[in-house]
N, C-alpha and C. Protein backbone atom coordinates (compact mmCIF):
# COMPACT_ATOMS: atom_id res chain seq x y z
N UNK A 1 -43.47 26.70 42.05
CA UNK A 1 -43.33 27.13 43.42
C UNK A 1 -42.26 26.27 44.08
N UNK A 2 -41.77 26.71 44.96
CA UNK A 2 -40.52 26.60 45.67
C UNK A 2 -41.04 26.26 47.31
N UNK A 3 -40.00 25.88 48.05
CA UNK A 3 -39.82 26.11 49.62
C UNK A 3 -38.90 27.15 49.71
N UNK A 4 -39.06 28.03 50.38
CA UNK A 4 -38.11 29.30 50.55
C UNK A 4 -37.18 29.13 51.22
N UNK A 5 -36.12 29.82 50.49
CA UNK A 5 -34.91 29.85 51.69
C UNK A 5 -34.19 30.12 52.94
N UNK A 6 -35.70 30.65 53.33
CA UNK A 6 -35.16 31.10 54.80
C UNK A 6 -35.69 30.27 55.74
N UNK A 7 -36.54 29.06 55.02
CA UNK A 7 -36.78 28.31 56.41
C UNK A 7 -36.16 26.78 56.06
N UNK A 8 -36.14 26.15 56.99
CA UNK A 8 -35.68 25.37 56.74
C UNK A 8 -36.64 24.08 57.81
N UNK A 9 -36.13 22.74 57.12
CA UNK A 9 -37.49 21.72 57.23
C UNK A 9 -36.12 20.55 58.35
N UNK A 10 -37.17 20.01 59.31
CA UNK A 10 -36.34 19.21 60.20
C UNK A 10 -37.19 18.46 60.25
N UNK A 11 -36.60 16.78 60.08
CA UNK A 11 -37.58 15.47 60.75
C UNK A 11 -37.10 14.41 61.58
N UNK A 12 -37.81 14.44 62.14
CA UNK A 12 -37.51 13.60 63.64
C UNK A 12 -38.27 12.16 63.64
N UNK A 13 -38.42 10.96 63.25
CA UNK A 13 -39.22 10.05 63.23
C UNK A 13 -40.19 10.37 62.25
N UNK A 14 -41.78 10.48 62.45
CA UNK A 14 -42.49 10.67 61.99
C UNK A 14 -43.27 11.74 62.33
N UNK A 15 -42.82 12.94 62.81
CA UNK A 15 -43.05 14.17 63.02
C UNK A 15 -41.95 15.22 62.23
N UNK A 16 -42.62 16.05 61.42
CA UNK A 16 -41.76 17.28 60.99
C UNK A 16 -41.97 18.63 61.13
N UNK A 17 -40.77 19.51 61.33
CA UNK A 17 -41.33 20.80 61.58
C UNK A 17 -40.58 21.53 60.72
N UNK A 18 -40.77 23.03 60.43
CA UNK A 18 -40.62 23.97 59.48
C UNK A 18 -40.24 25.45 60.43
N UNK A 19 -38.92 25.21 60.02
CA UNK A 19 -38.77 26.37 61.09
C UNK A 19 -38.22 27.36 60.37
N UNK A 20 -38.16 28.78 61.15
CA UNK A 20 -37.61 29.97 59.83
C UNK A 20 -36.64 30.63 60.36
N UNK A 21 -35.79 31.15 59.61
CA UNK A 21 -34.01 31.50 59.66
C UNK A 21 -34.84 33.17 59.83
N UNK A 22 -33.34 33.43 60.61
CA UNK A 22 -33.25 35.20 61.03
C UNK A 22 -34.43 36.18 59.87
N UNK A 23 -33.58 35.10 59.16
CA UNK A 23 -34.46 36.43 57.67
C UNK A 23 -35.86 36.37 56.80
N UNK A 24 -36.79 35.47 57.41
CA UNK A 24 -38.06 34.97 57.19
C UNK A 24 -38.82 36.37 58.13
N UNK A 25 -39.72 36.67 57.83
CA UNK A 25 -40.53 37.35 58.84
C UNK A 25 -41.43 36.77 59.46
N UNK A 26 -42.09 35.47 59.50
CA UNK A 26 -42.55 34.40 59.90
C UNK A 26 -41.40 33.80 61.96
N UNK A 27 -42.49 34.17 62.65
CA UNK A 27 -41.69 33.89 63.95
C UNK A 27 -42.67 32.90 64.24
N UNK A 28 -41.87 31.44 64.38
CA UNK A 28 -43.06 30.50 65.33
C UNK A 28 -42.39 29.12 64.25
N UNK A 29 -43.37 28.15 64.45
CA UNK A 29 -42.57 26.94 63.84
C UNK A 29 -44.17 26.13 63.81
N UNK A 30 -43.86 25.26 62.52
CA UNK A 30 -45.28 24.58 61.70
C UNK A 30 -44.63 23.39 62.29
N UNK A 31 -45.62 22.58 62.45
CA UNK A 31 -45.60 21.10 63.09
C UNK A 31 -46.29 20.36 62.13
N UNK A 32 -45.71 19.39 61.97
CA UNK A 32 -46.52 18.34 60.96
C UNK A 32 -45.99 16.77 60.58
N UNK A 33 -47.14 16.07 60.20
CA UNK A 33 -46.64 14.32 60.25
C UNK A 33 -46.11 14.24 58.76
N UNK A 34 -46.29 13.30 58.47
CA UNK A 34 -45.55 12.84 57.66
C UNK A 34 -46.05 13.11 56.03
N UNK A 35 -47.12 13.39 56.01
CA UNK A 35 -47.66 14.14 55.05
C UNK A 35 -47.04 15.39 54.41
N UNK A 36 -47.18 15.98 55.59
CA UNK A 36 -46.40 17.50 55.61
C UNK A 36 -44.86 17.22 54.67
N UNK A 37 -44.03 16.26 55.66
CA UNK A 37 -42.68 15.65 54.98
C UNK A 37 -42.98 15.25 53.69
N UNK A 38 -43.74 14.69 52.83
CA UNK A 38 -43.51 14.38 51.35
C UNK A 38 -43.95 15.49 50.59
N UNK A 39 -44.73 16.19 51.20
CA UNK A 39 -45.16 17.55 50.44
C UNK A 39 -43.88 18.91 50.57
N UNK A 40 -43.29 18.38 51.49
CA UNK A 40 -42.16 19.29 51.71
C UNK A 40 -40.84 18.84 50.71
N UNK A 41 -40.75 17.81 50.93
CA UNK A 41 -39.58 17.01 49.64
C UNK A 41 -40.31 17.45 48.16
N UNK A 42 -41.43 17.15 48.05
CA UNK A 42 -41.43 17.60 46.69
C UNK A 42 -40.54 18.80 46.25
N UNK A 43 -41.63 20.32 47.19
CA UNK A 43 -41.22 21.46 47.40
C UNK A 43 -39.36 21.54 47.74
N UNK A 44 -38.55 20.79 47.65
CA UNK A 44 -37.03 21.53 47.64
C UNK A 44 -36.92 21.59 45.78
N UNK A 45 -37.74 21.02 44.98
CA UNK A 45 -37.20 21.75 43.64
C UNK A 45 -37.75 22.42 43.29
N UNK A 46 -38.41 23.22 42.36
CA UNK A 46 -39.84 23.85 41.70
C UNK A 46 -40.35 22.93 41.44
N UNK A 47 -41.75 23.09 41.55
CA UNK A 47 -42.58 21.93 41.24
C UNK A 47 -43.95 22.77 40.71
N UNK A 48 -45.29 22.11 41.19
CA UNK A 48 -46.46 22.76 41.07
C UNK A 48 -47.45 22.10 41.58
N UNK A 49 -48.47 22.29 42.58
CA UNK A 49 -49.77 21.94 43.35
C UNK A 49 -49.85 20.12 42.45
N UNK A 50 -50.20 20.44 41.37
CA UNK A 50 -50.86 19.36 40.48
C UNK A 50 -49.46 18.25 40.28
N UNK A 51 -48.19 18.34 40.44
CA UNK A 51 -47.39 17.22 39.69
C UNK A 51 -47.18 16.75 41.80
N UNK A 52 -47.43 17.69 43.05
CA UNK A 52 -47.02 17.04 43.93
C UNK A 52 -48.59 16.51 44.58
N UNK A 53 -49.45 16.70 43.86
CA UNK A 53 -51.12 15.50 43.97
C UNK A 53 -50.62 14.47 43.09
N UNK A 54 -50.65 14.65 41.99
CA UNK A 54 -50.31 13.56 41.07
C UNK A 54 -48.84 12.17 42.03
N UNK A 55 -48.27 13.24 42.24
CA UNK A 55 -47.09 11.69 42.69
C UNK A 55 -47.45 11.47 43.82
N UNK A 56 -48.09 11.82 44.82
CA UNK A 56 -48.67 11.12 45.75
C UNK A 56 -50.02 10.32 45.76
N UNK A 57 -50.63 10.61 44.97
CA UNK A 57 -51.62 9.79 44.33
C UNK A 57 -50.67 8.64 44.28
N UNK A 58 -49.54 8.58 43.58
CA UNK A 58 -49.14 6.84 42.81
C UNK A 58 -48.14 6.72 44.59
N UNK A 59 -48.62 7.21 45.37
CA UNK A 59 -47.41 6.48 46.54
C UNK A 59 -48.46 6.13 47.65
N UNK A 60 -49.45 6.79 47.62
CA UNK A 60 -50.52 6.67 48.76
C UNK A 60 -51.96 6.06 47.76
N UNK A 61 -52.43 5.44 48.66
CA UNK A 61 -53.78 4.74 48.04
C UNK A 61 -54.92 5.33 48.86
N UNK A 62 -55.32 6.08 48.68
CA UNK A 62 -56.29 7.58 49.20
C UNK A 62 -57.74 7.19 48.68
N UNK A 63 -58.87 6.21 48.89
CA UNK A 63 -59.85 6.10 48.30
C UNK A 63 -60.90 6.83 48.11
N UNK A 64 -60.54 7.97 49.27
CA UNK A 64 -61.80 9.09 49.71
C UNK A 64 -60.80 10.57 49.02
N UNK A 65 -60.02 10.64 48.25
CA UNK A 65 -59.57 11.60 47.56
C UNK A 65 -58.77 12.71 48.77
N UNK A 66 -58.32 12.38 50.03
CA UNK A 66 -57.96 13.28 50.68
C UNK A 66 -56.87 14.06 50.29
N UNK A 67 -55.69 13.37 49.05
CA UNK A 67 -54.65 14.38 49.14
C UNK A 67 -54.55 15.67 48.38
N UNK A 68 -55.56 15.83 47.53
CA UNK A 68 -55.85 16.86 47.08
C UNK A 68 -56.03 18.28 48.00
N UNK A 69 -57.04 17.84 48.79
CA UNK A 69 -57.15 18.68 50.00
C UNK A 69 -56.59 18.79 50.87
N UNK A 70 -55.30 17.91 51.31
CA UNK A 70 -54.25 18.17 52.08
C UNK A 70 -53.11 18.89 51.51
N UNK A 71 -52.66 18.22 50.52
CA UNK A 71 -51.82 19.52 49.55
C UNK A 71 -51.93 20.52 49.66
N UNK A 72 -53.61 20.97 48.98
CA UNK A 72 -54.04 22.42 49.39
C UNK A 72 -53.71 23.26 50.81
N UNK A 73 -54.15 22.44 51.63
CA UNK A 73 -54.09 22.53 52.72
C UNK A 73 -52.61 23.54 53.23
N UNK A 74 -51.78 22.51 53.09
CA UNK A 74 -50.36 22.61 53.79
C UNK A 74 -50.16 23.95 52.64
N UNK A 75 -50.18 24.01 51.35
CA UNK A 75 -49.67 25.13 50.30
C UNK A 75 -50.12 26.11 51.14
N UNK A 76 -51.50 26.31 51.16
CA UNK A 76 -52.10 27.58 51.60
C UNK A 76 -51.27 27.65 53.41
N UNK A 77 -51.22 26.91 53.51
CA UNK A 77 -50.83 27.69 55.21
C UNK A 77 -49.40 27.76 54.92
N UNK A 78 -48.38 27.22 54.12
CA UNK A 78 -46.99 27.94 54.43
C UNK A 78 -47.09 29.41 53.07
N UNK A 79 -47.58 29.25 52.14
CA UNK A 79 -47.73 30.38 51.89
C UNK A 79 -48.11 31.64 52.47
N UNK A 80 -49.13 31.30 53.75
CA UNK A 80 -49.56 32.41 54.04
C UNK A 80 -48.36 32.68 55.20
N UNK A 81 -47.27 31.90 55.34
CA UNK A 81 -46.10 32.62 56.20
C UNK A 81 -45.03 32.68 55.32
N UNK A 82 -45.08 33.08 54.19
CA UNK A 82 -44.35 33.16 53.83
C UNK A 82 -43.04 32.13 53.09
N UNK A 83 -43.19 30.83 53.45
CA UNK A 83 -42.53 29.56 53.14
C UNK A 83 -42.18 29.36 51.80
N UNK A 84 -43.17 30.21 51.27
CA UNK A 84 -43.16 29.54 49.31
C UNK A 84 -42.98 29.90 48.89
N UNK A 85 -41.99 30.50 47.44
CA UNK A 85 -42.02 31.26 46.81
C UNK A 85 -42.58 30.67 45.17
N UNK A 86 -43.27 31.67 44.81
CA UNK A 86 -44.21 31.12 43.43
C UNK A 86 -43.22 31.32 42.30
């Protein structure tokens, strides 16, 4: 899976947003910290759910297992606008 090409990712400090070009059918803009931003860097090459848990596992020290479920998280909501392509 991919980040799609019609939107495109902006960061400002420690806030990022996801905004979408003319040709997305997605109207509106995703807000997100900094989480969002490393899950989004993964996503500019192909990647897959499991290798962008895995490398944040070795960058974040998560004792209560949250990035699994944040991954999920963020996948499922830009997928469901369209953001991703599989």
């Amino acid at each position: 899976m991919k980040l799609n090409k019609d939107f495109l990712v902006h960061k400002t400090g420690s806030e990022v947003v996801v905004i979408p070009t003319g040709n997305a059918d997605f109207s509106g803009i995703i807000k997100g910290n900094e989480t969002l931003g490393v899950i989004l860097d993964y996503l500019k090459e192909d990647t897959t759910k499991e290798t962008i848990v895995s490398e944040m596992k070795k960058i974040y020290d998560d004792e209560n297992s949250h990035i699994e479920s944040d991954v999920n998280s963020v996948i499922t909501r830009l997928k469901s606008i369209g953001a991703i392509d599989d």
